[in-house]
C-alpha atoms as a PDB file:
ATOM      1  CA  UNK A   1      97.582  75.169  57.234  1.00  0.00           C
ATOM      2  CA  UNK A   2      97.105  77.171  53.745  1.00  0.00           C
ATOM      3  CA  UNK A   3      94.113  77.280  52.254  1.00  0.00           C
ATOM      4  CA  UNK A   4      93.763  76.714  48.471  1.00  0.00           C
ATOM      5  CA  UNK A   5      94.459  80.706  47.759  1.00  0.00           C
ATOM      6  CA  UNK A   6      97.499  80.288  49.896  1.00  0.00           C
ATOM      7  CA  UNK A   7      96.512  82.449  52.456  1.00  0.00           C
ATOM      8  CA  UNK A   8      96.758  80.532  55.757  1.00  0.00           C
ATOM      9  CA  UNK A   9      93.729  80.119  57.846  1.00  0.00           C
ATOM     10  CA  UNK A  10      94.015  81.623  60.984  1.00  0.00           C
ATOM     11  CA  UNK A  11      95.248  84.597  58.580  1.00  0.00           C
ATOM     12  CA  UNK A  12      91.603  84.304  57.222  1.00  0.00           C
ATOM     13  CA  UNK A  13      89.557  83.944  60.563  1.00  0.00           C
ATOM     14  CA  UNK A  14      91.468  86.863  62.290  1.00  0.00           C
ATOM     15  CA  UNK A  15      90.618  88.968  58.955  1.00  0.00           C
ATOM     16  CA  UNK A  16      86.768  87.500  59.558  1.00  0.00           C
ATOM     17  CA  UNK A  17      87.160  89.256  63.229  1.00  0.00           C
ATOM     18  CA  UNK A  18      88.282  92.525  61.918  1.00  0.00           C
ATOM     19  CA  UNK A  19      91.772  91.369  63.169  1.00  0.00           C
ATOM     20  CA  UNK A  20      93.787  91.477  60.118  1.00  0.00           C
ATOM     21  CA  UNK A  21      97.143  93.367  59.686  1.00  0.00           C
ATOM     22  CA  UNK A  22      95.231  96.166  58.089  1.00  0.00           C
ATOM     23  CA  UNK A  23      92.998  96.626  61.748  1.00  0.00           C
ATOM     24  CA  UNK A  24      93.526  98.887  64.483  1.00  0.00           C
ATOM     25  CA  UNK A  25      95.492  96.777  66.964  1.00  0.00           C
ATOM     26  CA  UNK A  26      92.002  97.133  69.015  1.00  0.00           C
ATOM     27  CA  UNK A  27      89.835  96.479  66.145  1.00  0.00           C
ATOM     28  CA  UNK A  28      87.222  98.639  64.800  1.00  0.00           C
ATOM     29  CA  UNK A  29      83.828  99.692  66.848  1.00  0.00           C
ATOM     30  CA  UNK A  30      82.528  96.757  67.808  1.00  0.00           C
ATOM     31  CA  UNK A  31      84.393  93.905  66.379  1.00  0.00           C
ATOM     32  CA  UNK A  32      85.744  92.136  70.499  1.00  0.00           C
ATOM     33  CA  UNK A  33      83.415  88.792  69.766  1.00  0.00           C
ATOM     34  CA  UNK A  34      84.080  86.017  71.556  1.00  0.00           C
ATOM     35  CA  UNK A  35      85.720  83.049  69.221  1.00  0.00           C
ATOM     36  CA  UNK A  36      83.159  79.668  69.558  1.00  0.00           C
ATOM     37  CA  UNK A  37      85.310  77.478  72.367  1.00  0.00           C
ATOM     38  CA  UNK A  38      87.249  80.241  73.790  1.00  0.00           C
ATOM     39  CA  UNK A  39      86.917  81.412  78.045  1.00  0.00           C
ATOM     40  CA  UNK A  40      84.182  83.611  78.799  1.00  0.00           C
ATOM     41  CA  UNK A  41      86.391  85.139  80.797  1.00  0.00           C
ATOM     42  CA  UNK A  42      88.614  86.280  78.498  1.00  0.00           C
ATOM     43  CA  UNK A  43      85.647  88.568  77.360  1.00  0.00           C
ATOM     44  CA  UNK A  44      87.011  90.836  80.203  1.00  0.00           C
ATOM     45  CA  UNK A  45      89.716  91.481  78.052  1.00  0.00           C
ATOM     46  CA  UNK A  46      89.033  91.791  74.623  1.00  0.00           C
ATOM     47  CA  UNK A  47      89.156  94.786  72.120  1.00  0.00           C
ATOM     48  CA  UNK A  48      89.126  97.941  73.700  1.00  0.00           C
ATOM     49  CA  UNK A  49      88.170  96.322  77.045  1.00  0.00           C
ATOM     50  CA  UNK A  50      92.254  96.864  78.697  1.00  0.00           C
ATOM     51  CA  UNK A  51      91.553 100.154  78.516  1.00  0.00           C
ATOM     52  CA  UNK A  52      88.180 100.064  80.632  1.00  0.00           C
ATOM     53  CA  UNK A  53      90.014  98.073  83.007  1.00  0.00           C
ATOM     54  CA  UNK A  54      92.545 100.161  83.889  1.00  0.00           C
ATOM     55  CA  UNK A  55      90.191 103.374  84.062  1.00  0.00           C
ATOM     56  CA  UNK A  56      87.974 101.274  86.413  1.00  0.00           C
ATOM     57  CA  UNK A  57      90.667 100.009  88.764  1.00  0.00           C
ATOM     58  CA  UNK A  58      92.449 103.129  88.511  1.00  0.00           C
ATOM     59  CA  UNK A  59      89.551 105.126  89.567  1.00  0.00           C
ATOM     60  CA  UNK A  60      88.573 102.585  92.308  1.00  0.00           C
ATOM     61  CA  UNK A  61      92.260 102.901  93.125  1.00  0.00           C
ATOM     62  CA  UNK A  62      92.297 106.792  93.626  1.00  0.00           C
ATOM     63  CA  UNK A  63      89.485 106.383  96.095  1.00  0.00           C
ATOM     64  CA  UNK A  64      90.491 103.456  98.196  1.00  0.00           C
ATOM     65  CA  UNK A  65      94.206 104.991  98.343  1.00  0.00           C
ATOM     66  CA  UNK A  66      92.640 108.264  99.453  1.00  0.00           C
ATOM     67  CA  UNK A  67      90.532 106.584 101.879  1.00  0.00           C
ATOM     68  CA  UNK A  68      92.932 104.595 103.881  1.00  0.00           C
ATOM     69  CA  UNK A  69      95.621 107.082 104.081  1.00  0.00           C
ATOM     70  CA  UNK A  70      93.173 108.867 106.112  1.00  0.00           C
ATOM     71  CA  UNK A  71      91.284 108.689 109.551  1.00  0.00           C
ATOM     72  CA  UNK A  72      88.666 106.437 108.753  1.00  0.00           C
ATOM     73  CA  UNK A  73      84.969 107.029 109.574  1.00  0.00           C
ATOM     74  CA  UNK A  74      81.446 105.797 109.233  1.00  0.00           C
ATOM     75  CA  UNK A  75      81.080 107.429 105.966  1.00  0.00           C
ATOM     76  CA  UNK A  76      83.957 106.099 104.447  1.00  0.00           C
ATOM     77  CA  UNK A  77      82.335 103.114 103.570  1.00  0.00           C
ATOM     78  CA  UNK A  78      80.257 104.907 101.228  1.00  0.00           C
ATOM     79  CA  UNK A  79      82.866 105.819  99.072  1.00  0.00           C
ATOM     80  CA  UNK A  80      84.564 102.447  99.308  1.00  0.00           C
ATOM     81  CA  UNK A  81      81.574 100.359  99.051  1.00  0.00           C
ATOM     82  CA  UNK A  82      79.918 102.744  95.590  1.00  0.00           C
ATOM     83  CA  UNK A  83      83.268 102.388  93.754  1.00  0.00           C
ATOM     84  CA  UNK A  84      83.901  98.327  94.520  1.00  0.00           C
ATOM     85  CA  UNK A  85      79.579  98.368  93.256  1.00  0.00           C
ATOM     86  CA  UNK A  86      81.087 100.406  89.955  1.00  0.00           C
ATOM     87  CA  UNK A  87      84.150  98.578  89.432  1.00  0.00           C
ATOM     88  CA  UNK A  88      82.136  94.575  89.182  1.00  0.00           C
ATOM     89  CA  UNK A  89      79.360  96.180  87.414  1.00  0.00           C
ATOM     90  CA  UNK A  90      81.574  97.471  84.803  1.00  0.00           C
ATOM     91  CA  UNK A  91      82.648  93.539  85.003  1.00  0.00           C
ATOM     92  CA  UNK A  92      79.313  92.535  83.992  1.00  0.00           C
ATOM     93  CA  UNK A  93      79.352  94.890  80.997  1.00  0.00           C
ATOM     94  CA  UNK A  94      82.387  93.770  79.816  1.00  0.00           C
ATOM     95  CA  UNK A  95      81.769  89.900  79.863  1.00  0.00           C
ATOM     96  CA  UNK A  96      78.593  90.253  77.927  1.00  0.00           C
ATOM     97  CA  UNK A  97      79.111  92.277  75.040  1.00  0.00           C
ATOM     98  CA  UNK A  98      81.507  90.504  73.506  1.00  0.00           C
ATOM     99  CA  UNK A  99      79.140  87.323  73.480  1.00  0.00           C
ATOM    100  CA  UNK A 100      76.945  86.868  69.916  1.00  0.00           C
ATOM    101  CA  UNK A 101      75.884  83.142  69.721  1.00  0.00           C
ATOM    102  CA  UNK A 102      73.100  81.681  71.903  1.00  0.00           C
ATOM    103  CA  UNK A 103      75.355  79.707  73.833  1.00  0.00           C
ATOM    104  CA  UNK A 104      77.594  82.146  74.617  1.00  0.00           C
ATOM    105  CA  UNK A 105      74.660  84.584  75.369  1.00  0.00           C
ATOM    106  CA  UNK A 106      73.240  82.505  77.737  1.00  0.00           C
ATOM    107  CA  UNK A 107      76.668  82.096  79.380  1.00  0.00           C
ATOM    108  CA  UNK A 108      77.562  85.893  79.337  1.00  0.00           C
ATOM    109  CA  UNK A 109      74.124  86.355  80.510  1.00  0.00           C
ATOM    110  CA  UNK A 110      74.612  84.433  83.598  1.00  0.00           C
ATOM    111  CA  UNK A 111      77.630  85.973  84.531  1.00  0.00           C
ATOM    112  CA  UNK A 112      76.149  89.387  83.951  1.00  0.00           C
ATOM    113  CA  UNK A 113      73.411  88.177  86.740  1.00  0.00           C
ATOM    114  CA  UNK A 114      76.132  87.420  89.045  1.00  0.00           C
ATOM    115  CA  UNK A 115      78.632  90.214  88.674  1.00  0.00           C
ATOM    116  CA  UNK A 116      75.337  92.235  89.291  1.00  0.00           C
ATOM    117  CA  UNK A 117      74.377  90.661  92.262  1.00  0.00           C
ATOM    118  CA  UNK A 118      77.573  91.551  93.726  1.00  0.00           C
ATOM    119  CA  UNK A 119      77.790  94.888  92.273  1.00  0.00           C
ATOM    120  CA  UNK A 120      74.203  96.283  93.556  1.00  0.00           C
ATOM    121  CA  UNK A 121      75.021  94.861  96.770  1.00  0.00           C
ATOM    122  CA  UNK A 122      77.778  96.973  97.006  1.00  0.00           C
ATOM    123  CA  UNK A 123      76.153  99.882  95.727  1.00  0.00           C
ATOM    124  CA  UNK A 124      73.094  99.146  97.983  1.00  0.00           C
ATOM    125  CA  UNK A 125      75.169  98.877 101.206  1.00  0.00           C
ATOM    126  CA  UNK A 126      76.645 102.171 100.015  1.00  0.00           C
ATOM    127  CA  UNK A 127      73.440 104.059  99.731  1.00  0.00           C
ATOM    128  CA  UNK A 128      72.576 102.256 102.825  1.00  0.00           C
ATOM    129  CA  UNK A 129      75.698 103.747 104.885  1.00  0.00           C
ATOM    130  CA  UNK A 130      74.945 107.404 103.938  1.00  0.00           C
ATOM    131  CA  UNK A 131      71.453 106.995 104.384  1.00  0.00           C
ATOM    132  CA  UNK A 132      72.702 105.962 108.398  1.00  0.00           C
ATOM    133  CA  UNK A 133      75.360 108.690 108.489  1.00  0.00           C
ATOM    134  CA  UNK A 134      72.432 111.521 107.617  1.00  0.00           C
ATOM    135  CA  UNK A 135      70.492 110.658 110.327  1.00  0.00           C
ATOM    136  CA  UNK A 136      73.332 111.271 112.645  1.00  0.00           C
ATOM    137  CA  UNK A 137      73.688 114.124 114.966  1.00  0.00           C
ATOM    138  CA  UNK A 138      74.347 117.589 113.133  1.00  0.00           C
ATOM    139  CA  UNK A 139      72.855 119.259 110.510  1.00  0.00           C
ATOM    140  CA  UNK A 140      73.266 116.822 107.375  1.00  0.00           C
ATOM    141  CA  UNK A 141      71.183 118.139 104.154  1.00  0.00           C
ATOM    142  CA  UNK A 142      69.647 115.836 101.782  1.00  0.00           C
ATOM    143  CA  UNK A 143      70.050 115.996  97.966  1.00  0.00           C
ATOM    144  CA  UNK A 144      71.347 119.847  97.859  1.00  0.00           C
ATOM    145  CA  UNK A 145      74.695 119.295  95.875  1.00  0.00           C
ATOM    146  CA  UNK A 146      75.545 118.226  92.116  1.00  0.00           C
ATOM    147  CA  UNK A 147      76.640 114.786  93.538  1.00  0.00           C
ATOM    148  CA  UNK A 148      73.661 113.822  96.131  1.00  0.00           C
ATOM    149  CA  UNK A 149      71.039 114.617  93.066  1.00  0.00           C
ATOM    150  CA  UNK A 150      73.020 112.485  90.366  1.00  0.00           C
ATOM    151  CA  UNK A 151      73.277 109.459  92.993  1.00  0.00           C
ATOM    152  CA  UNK A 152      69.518 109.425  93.813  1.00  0.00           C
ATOM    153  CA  UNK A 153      69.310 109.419  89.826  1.00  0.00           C
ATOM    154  CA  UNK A 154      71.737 106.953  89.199  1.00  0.00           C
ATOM    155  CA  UNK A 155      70.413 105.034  92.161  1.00  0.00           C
ATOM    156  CA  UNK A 156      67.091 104.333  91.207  1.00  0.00           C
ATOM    157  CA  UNK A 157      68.105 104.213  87.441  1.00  0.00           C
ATOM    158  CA  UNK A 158      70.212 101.271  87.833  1.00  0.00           C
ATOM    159  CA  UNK A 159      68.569  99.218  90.389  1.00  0.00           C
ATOM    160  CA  UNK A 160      65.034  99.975  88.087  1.00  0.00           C
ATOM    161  CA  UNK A 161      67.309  98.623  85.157  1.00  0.00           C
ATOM    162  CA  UNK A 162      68.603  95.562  87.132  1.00  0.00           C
ATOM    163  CA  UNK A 163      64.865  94.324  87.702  1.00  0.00           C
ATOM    164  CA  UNK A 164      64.078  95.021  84.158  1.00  0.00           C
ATOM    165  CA  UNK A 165      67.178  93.052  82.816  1.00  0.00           C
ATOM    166  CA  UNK A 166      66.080  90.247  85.136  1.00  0.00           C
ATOM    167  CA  UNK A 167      62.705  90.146  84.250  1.00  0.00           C
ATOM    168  CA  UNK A 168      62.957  90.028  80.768  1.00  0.00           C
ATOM    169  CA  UNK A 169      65.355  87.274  80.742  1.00  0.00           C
ATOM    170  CA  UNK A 170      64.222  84.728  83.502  1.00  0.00           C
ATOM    171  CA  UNK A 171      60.241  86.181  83.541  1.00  0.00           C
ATOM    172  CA  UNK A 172      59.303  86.730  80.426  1.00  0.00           C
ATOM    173  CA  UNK A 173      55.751  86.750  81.267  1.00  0.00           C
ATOM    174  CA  UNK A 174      55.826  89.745  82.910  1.00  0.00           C
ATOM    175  CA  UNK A 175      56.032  90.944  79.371  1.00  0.00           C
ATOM    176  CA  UNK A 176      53.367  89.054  77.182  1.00  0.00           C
ATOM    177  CA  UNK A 177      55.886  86.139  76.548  1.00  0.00           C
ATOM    178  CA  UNK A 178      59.481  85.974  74.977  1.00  0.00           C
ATOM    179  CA  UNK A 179      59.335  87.158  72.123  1.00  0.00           C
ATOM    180  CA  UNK A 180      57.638  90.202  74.165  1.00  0.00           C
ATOM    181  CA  UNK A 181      60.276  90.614  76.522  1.00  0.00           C
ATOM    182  CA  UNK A 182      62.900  90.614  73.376  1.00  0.00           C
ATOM    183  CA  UNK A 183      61.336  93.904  71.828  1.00  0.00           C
ATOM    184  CA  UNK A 184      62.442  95.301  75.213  1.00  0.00           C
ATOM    185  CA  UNK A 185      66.368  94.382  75.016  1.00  0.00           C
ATOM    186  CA  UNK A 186      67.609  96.986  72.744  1.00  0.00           C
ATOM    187  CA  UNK A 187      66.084  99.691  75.299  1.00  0.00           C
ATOM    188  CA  UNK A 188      67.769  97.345  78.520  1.00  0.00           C
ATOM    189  CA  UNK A 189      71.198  97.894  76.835  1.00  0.00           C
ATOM    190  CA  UNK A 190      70.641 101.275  75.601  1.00  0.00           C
ATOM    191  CA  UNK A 191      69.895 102.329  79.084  1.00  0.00           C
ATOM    192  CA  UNK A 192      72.629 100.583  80.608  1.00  0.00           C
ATOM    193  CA  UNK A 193      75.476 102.494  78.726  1.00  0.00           C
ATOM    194  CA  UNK A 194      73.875 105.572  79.649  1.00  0.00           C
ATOM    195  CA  UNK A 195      73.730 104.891  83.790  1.00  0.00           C
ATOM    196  CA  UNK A 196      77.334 103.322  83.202  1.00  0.00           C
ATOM    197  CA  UNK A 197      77.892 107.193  82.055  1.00  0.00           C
ATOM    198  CA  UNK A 198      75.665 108.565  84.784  1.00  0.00           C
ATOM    199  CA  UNK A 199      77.445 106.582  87.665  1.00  0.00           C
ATOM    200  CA  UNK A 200      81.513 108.485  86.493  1.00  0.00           C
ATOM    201  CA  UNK A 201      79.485 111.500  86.475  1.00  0.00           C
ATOM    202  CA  UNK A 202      78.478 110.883  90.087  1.00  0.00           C
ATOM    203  CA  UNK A 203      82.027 110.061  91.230  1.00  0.00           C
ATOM    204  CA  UNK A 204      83.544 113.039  89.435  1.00  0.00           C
ATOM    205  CA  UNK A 205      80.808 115.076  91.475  1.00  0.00           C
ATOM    206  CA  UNK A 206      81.714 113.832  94.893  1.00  0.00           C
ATOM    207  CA  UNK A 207      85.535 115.554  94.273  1.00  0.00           C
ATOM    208  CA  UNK A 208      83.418 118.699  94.449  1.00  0.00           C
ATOM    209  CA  UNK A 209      81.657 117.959  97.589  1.00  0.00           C
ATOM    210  CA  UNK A 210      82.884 118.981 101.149  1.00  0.00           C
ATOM    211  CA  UNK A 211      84.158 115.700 102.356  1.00  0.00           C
ATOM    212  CA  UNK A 212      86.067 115.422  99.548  1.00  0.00           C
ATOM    213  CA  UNK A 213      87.682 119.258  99.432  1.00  0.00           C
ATOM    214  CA  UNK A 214      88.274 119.126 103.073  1.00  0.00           C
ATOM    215  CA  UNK A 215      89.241 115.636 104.319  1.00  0.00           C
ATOM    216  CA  UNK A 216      90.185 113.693 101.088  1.00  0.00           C
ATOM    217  CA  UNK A 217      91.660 115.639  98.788  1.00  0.00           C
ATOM    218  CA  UNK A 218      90.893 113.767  95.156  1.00  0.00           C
ATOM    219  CA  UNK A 219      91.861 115.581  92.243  1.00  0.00           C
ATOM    220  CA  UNK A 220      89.201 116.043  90.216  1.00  0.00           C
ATOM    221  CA  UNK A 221      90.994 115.622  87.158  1.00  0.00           C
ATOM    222  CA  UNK A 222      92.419 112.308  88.187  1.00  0.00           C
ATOM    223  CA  UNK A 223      88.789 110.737  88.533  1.00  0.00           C
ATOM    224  CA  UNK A 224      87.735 112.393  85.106  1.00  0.00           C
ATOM    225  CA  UNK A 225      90.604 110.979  83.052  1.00  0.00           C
ATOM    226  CA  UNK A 226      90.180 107.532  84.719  1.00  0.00           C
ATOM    227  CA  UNK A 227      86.393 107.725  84.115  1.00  0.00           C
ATOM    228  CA  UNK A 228      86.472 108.697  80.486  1.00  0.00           C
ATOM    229  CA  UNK A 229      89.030 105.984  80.183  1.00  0.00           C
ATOM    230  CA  UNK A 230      86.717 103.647  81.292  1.00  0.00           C
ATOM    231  CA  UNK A 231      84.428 104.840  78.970  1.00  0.00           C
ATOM    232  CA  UNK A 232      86.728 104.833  75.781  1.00  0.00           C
ATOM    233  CA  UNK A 233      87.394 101.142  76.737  1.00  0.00           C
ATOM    234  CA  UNK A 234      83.250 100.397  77.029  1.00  0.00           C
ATOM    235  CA  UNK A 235      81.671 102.441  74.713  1.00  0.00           C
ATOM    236  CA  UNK A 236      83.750 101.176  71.612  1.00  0.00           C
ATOM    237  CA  UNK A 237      82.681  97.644  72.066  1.00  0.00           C
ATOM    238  CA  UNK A 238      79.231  98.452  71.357  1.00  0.00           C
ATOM    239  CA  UNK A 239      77.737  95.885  68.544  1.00  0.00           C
ATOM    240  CA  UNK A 240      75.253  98.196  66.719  1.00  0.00           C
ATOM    241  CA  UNK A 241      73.409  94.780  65.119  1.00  0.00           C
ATOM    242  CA  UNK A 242      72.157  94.178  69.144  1.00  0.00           C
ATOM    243  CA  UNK A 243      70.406  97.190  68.470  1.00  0.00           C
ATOM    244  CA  UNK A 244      68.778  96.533  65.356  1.00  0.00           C
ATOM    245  CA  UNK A 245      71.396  98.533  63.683  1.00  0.00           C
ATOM    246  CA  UNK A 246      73.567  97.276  60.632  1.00  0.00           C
ATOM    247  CA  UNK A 247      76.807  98.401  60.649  1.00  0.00           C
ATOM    248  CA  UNK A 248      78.545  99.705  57.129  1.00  0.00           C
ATOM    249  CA  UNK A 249      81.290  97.518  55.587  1.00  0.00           C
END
């Protein structure tokens, strides 16, 4: 249907979503929102988000290949286990930045919860596994290479942030009340995107590491170019307004 200028509608509305035939075929910084009606889901797929989800899967890929095309051990469940926690937390990212109204907050919120659940299990059954396989006979040092000290790091960093996020959202209290709790959301998602860079920092440290240079054999540029993919499908969806920030016309 036109509208009185001539101009047809759904010409208009993709121009309001920084879709028009003047955009970037992935929009500008920040423009994936979620249209009123339309599938959370699809939030997994907006904007830049393609190209997050094929550095995720990609990297997850590289690992799990490399894992079961070789003798499989205790350990190996460490790698496989921290890049399946990676992969759905990168989920639960993706399906809540795109969301802007409160319905659709509360919605992407939700998810968020539950791709987090399943994420930090992962992650905690990970840390859990190599925890159990350096108690094991031999000598097995704790925390002397680049990758052990960026997991304790990223460990504690994101399971701190996970009972933050949940806090502030379903126990407000803890914080003086809601409007409390809000003040505190800018810093939550500030914080996340910077463990979301921490955790492909500690992936692309473990092709450095012994197991890795003797038994596996990842390239480390492989894991790099999928993780800074991931991150040049993430970072671009950032809504600087969620930060208090206005963003230039």
């Amino acid at each position: 249907m036109a509208s009185a200028t001539g101009i047809p509608e759904n010409v208009n509305s993709l121009a309001g979503h920084g879709a028009s035939e003047q955009e970037p075929l992935l929009g500008r910084r920040g423009d994936a929102s979620q249209v009123e009606g339309q599938s959370l889901w699809l939030n997994l797929w907006l904007g830049t988000a393609p190209l997050a989800q094929a550095g995720i899967w990609i990297l997850a890929g590289i690992i799990w290949g490399a894992i079961f095309t070789h003798e499989l051990a205790f350990v190996s469940a460490h790698p496989l286990l921290n890049s399946a926690g990676l992969l759905v937390v990168t989920q639960a990212a993706l399906v809540l930045q795109p969301t802007h109204t409160p319905s659709q907050k509360r919605a992407g919120t939700l998810a968020h919860f539950l791709f987090h659940i399943v994420g930090l299990s992962a992650l905690l059954s990970g840390l859990i596994i190599i925890e159990i396989n350096k108690q094991g006979p031999g000598y097995h040092p704790h925390f002397e290479s680049p990758h052990a000290i960026l997991g304790l790091i990223f460990y504690i960093a994101i399971f701190l942030q996970a009972i933050v996020g949940f806090t502030q959202y379903y126990t407000p209290s803890v914080y003086g009340g809601v409007d409390q709790a809000k003040k505190v959301w800018k810093y939550h998602r500030a914080s996340g995107y910077i463990i979301a860079v921490l955790g492909l920092a500690t992936v692309s440290a473990a092709t450095w590491t012994t197991y890795n240079l003797i038994f596996l054999h990842i390239e480390h540029w492989a894991v790099i170019v999928a993780s800074v993919l991931t991150l040049a499908g993430v970072l671009p969806r950032i809504k600087l307004e969620k930060f208090g920030i206005s963003r230039a016309s």
